[in-house]
N, C-alpha and C. Protein backbone atom coordinates (compact mmCIF):
# COMPACT_ATOMS: atom_id res chain seq x y z
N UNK A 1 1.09 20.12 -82.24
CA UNK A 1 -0.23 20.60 -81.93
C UNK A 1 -0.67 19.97 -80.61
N UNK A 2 -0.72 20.80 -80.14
CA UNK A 2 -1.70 20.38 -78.34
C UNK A 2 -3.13 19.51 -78.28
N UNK A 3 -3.20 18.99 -77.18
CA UNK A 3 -4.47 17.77 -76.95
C UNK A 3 -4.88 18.25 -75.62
N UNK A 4 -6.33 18.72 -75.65
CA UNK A 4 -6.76 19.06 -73.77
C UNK A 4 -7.88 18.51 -73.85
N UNK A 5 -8.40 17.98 -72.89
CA UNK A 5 -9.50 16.80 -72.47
C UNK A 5 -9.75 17.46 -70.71
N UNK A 6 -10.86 17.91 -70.28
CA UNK A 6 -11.29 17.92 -69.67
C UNK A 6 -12.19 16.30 -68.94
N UNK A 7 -12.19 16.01 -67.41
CA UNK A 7 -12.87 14.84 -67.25
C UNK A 7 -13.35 14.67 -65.78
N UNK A 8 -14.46 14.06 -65.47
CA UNK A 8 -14.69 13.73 -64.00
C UNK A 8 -14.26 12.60 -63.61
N UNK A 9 -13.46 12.27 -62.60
CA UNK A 9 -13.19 10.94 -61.76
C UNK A 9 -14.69 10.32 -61.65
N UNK A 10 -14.81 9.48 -61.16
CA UNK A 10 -15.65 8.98 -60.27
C UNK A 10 -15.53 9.72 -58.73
N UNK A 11 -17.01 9.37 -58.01
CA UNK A 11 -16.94 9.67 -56.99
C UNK A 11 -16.19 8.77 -55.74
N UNK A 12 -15.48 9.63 -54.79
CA UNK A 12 -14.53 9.06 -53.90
C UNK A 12 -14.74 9.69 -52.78
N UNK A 13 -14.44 8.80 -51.73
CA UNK A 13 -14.66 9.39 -50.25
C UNK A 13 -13.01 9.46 -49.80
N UNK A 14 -12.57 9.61 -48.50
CA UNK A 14 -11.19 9.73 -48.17
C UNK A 14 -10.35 8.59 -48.42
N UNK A 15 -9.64 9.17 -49.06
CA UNK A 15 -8.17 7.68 -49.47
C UNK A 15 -7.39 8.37 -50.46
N UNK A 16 -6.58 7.16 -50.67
CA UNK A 16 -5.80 7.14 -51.50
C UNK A 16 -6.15 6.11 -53.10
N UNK A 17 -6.50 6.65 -53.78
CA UNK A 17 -7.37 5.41 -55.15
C UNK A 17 -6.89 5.69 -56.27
N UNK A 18 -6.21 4.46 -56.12
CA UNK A 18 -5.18 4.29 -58.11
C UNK A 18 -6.33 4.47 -58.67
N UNK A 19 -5.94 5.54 -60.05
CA UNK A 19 -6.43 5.76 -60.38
C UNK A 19 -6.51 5.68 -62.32
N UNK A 20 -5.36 5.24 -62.52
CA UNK A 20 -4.38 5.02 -63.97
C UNK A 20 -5.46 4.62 -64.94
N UNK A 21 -6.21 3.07 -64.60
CA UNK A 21 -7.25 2.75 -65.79
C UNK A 21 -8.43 3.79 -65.98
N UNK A 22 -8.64 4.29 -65.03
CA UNK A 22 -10.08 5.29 -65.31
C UNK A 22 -8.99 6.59 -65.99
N UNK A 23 -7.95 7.57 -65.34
CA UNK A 23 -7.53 8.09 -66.56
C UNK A 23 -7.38 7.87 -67.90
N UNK A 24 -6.85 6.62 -68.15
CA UNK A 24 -6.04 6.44 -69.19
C UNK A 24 -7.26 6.22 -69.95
N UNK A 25 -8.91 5.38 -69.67
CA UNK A 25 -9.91 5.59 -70.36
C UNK A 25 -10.65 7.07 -70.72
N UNK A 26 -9.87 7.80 -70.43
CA UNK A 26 -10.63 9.41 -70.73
C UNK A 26 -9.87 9.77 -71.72
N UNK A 27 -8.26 9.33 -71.56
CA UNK A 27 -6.92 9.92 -72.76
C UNK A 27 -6.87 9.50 -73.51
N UNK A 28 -7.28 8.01 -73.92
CA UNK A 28 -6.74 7.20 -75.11
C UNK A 28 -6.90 8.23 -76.28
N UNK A 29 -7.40 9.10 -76.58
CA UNK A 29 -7.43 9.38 -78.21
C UNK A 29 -6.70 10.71 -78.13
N UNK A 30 -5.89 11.12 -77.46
CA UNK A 30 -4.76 11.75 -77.36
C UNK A 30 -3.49 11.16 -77.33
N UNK A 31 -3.29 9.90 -76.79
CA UNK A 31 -2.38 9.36 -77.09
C UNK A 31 -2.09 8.45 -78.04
N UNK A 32 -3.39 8.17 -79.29
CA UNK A 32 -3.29 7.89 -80.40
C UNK A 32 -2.37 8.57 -81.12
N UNK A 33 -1.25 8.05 -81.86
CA UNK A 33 -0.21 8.57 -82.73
C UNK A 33 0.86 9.17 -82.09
N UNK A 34 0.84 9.38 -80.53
CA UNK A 34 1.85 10.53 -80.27
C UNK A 34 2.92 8.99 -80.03
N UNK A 35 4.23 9.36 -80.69
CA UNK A 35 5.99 8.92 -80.54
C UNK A 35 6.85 9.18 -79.34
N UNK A 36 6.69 10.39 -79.01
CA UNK A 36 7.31 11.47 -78.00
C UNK A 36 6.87 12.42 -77.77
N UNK A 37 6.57 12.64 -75.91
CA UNK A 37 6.10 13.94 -75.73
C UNK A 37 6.82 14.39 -74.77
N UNK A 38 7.48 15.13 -74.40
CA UNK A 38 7.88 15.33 -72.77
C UNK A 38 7.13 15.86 -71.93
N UNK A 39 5.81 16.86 -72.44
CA UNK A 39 5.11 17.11 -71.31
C UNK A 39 3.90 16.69 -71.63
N UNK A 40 3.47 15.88 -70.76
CA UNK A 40 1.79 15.68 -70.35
C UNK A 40 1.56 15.86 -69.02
N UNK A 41 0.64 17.16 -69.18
CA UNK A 41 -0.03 17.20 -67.63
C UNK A 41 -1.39 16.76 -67.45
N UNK A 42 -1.54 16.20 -66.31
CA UNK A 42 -2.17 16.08 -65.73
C UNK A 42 -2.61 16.74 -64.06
N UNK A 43 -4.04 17.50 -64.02
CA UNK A 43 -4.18 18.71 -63.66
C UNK A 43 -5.58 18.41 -62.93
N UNK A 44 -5.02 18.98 -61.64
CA UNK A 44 -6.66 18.05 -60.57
C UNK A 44 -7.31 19.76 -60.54
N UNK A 45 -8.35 20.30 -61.77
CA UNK A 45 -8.59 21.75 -61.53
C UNK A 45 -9.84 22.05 -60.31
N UNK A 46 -9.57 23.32 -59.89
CA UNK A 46 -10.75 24.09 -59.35
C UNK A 46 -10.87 22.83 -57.84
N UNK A 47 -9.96 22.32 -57.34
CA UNK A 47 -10.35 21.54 -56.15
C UNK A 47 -8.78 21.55 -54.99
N UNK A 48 -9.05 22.28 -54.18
CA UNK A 48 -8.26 21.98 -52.74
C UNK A 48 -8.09 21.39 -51.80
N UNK A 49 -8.79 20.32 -52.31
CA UNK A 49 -9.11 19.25 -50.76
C UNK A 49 -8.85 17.77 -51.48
N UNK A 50 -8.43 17.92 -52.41
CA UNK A 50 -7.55 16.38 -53.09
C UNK A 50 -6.56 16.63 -53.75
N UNK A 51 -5.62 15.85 -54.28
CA UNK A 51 -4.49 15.76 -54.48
C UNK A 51 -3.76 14.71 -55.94
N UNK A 52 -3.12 14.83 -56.86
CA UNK A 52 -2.99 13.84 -57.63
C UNK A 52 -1.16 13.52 -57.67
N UNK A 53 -1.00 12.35 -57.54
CA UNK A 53 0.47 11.47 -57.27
C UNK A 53 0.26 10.56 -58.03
N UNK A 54 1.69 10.01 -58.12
CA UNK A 54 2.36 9.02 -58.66
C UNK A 54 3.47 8.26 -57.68
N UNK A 55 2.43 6.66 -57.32
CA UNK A 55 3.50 6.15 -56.35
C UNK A 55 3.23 4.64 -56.76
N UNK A 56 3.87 3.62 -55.77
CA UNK A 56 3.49 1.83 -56.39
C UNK A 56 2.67 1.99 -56.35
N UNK A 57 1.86 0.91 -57.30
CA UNK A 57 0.39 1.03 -57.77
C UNK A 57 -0.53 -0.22 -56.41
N UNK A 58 0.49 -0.21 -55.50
CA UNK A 58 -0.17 -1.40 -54.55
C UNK A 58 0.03 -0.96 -53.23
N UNK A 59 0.34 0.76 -53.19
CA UNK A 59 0.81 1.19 -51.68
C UNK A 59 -0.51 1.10 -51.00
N UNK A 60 -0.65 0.68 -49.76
CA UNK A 60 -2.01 0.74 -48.59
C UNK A 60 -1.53 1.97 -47.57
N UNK A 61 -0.52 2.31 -47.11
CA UNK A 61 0.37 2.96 -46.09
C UNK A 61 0.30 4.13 -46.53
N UNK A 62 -0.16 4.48 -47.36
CA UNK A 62 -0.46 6.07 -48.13
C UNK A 62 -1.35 7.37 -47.33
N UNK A 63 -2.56 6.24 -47.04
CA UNK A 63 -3.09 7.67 -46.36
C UNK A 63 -3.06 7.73 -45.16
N UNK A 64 -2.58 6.53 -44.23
CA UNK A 64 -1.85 6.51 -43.24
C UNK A 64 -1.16 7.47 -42.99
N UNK A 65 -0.06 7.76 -43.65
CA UNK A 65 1.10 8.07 -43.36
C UNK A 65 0.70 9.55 -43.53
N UNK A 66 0.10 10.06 -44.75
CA UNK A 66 -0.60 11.66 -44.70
C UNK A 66 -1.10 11.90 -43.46
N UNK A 67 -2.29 11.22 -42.71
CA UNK A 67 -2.48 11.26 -41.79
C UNK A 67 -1.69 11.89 -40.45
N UNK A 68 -0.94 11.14 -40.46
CA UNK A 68 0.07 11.41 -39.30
C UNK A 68 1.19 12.71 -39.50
N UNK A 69 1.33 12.91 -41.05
CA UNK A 69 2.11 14.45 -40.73
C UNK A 69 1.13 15.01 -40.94
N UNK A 70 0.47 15.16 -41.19
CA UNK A 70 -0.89 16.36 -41.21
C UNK A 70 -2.22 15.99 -40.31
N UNK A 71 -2.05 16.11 -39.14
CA UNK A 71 -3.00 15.16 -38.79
C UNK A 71 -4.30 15.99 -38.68
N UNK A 72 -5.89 15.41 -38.42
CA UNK A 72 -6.89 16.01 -38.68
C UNK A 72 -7.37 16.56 -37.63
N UNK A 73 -6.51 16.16 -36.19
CA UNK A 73 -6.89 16.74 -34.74
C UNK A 73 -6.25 17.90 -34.43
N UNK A 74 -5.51 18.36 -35.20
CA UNK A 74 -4.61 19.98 -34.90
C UNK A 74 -6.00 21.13 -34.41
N UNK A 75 -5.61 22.45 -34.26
CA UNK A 75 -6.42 23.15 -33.66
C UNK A 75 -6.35 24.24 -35.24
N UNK A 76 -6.94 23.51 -36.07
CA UNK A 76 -6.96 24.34 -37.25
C UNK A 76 -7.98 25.52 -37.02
N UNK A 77 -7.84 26.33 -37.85
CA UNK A 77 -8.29 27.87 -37.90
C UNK A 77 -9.42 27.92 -39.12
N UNK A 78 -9.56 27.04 -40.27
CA UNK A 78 -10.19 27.14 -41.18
C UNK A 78 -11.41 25.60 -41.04
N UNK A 79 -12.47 25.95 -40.50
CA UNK A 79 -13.00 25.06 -39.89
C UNK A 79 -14.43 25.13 -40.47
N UNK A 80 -14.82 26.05 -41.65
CA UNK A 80 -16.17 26.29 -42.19
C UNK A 80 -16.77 24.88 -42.93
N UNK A 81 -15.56 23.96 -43.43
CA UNK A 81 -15.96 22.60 -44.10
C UNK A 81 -15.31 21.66 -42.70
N UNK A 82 -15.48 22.19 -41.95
CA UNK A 82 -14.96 20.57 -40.43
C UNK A 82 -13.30 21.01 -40.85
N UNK A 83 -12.90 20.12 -39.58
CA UNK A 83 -11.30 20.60 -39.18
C UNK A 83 -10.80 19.95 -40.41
N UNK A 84 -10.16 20.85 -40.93
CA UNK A 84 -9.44 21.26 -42.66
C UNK A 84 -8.59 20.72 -42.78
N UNK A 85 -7.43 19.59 -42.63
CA UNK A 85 -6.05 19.74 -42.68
C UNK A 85 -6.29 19.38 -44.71
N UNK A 86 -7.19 19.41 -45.39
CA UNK A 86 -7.14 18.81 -46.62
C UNK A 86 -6.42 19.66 -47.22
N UNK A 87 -6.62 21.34 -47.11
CA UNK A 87 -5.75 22.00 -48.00
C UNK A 87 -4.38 22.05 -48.08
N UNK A 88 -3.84 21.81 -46.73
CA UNK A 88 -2.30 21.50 -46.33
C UNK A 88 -1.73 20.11 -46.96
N UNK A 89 -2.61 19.26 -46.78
CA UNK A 89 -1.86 17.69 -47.48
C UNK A 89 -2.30 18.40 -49.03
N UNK A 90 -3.18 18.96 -49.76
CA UNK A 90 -3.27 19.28 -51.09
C UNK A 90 -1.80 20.23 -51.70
N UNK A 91 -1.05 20.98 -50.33
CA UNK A 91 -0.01 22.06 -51.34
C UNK A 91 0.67 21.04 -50.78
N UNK A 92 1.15 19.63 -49.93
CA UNK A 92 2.18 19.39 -49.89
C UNK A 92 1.99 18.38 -51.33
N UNK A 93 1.01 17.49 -51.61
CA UNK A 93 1.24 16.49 -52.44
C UNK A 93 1.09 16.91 -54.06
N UNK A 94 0.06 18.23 -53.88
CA UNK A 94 0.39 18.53 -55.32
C UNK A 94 -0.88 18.07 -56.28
N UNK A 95 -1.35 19.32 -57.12
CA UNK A 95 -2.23 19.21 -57.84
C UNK A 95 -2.20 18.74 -59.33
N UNK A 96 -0.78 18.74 -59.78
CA UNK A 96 -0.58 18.33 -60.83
C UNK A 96 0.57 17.64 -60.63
N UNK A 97 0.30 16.47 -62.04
CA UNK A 97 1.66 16.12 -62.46
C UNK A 97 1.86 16.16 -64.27
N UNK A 98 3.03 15.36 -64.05
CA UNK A 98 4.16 15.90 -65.60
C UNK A 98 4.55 14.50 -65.87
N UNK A 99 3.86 13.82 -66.60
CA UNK A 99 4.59 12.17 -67.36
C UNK A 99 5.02 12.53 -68.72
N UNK A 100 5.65 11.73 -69.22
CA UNK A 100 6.22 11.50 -70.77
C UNK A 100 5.45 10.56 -71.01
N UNK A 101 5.80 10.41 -72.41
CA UNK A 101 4.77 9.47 -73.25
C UNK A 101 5.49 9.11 -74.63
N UNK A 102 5.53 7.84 -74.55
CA UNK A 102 6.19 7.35 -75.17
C UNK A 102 6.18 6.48 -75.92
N UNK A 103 5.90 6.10 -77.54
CA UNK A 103 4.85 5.35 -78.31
C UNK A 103 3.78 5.36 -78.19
N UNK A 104 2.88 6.41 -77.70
CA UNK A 104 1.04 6.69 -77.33
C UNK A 104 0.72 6.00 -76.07
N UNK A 105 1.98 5.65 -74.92
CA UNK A 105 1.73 5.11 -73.78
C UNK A 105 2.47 6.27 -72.75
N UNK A 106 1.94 6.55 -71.32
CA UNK A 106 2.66 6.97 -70.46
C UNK A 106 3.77 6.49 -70.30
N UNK A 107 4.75 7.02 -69.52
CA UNK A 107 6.26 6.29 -69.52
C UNK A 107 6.02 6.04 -68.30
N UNK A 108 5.72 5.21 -67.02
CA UNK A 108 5.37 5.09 -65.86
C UNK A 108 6.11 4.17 -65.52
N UNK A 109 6.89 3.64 -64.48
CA UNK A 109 7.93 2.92 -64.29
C UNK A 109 6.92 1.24 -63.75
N UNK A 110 7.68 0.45 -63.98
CA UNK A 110 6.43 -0.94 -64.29
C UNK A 110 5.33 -0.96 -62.71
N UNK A 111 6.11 -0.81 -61.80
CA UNK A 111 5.19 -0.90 -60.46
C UNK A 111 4.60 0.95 -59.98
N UNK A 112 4.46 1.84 -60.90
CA UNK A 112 3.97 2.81 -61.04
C UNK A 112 2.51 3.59 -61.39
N UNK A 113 1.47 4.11 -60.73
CA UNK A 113 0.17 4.31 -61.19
C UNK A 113 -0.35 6.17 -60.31
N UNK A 114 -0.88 6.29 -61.23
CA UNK A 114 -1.92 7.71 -60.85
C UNK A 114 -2.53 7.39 -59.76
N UNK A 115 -2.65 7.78 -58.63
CA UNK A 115 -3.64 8.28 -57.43
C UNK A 115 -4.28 9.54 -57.41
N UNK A 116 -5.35 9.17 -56.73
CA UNK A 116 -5.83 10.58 -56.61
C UNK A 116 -6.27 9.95 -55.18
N UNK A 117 -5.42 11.65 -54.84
CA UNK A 117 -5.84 11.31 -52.80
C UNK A 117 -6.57 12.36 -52.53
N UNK A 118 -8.23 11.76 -52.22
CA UNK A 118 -9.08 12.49 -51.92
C UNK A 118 -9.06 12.51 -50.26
N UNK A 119 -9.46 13.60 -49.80
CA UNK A 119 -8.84 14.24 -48.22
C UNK A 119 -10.35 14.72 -47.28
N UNK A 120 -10.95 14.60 -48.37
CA UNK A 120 -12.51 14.73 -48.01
C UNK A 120 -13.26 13.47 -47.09
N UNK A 121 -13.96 13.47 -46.24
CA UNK A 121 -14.45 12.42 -45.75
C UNK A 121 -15.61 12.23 -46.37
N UNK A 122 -16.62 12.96 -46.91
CA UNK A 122 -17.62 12.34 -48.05
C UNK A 122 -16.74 12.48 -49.23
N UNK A 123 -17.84 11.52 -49.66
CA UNK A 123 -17.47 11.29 -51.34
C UNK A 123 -17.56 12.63 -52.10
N UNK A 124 -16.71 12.70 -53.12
CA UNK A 124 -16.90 14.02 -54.08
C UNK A 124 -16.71 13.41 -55.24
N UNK A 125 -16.89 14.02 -56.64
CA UNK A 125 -16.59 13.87 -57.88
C UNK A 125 -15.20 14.95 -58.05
N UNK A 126 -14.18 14.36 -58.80
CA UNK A 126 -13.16 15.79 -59.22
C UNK A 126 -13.17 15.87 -60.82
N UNK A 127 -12.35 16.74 -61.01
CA UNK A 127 -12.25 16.90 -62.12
C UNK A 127 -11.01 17.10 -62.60
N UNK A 128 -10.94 16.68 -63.90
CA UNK A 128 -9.38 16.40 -64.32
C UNK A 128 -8.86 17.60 -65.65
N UNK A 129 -7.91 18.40 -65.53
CA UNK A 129 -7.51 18.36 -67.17
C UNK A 129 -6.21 17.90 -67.64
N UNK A 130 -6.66 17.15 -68.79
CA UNK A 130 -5.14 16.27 -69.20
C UNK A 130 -5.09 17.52 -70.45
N UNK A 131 -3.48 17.46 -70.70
CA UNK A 131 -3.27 18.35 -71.30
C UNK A 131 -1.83 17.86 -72.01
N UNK A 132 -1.74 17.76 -73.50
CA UNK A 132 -0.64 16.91 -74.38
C UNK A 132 -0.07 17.97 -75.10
N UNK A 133 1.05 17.84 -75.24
CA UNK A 133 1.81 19.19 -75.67
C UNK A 133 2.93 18.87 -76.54
């Protein structure tokens, strides 16, 4: 039987912000009892201008490095929210992901954590759906 939890982040301005303890405080009672799952998604809905990953839970060089292949000085064409490159770093990094779970814990490798890379220069709220299967 399936588990879906809808949720808001906190609000975030541009970065890259582990994000694992504030998820994992929205999931806990979905991952009460579960042994084995192979799919849990996690699902950044209804938003194009952030992004959700899984990288070391201590990277700084993150939005750096987005930065520079996507950079924000190009002569973009979609310019109604200021020069856009957010939707481009959003299809490269990806709106969802796919963990296992394993004894009612994520399976996340020990130096491993949720980001959410917001691409926005003001702060926004997002929204999440976790989804246990």
């Amino acid at each position: 039987m399936g588990w879906q939890k809808t949720f808001t982040l906190a609000r975030r301005s541009k970065g890259c912000h582990l994000v694992t303890d504030e998820v994992l405080s929205h999931i806990d009672a979905g991952l009460r009892g579960v042994q084995v799952v192979i799919i849990f998604y996690l699902s950044l809905c209804q938003h194009t201008s952030a992004a959700l990953t899984i990288n070391e839970n201590f990277d700084k060089d993150m939005d750096m490095a987005l930065d520079n292949i996507v950079p924000e000085n190009l002569d973009w064409k979609h310019t109604d929210e200021g020069p856009d490159a957010s939707h481009t770093k959003t299809s490269l990094i990806g709106a969802t992901l796919c963990i296992p779970i394993t004894d009612g814990r994520l399976n996340l490798g020990t130096w491993q954590g949720i980001y959410l890379t917001e691409f926005r220069h003001a702060p926004h709220t997002r929204r999440i759906v976790a989804t246990i299967l």
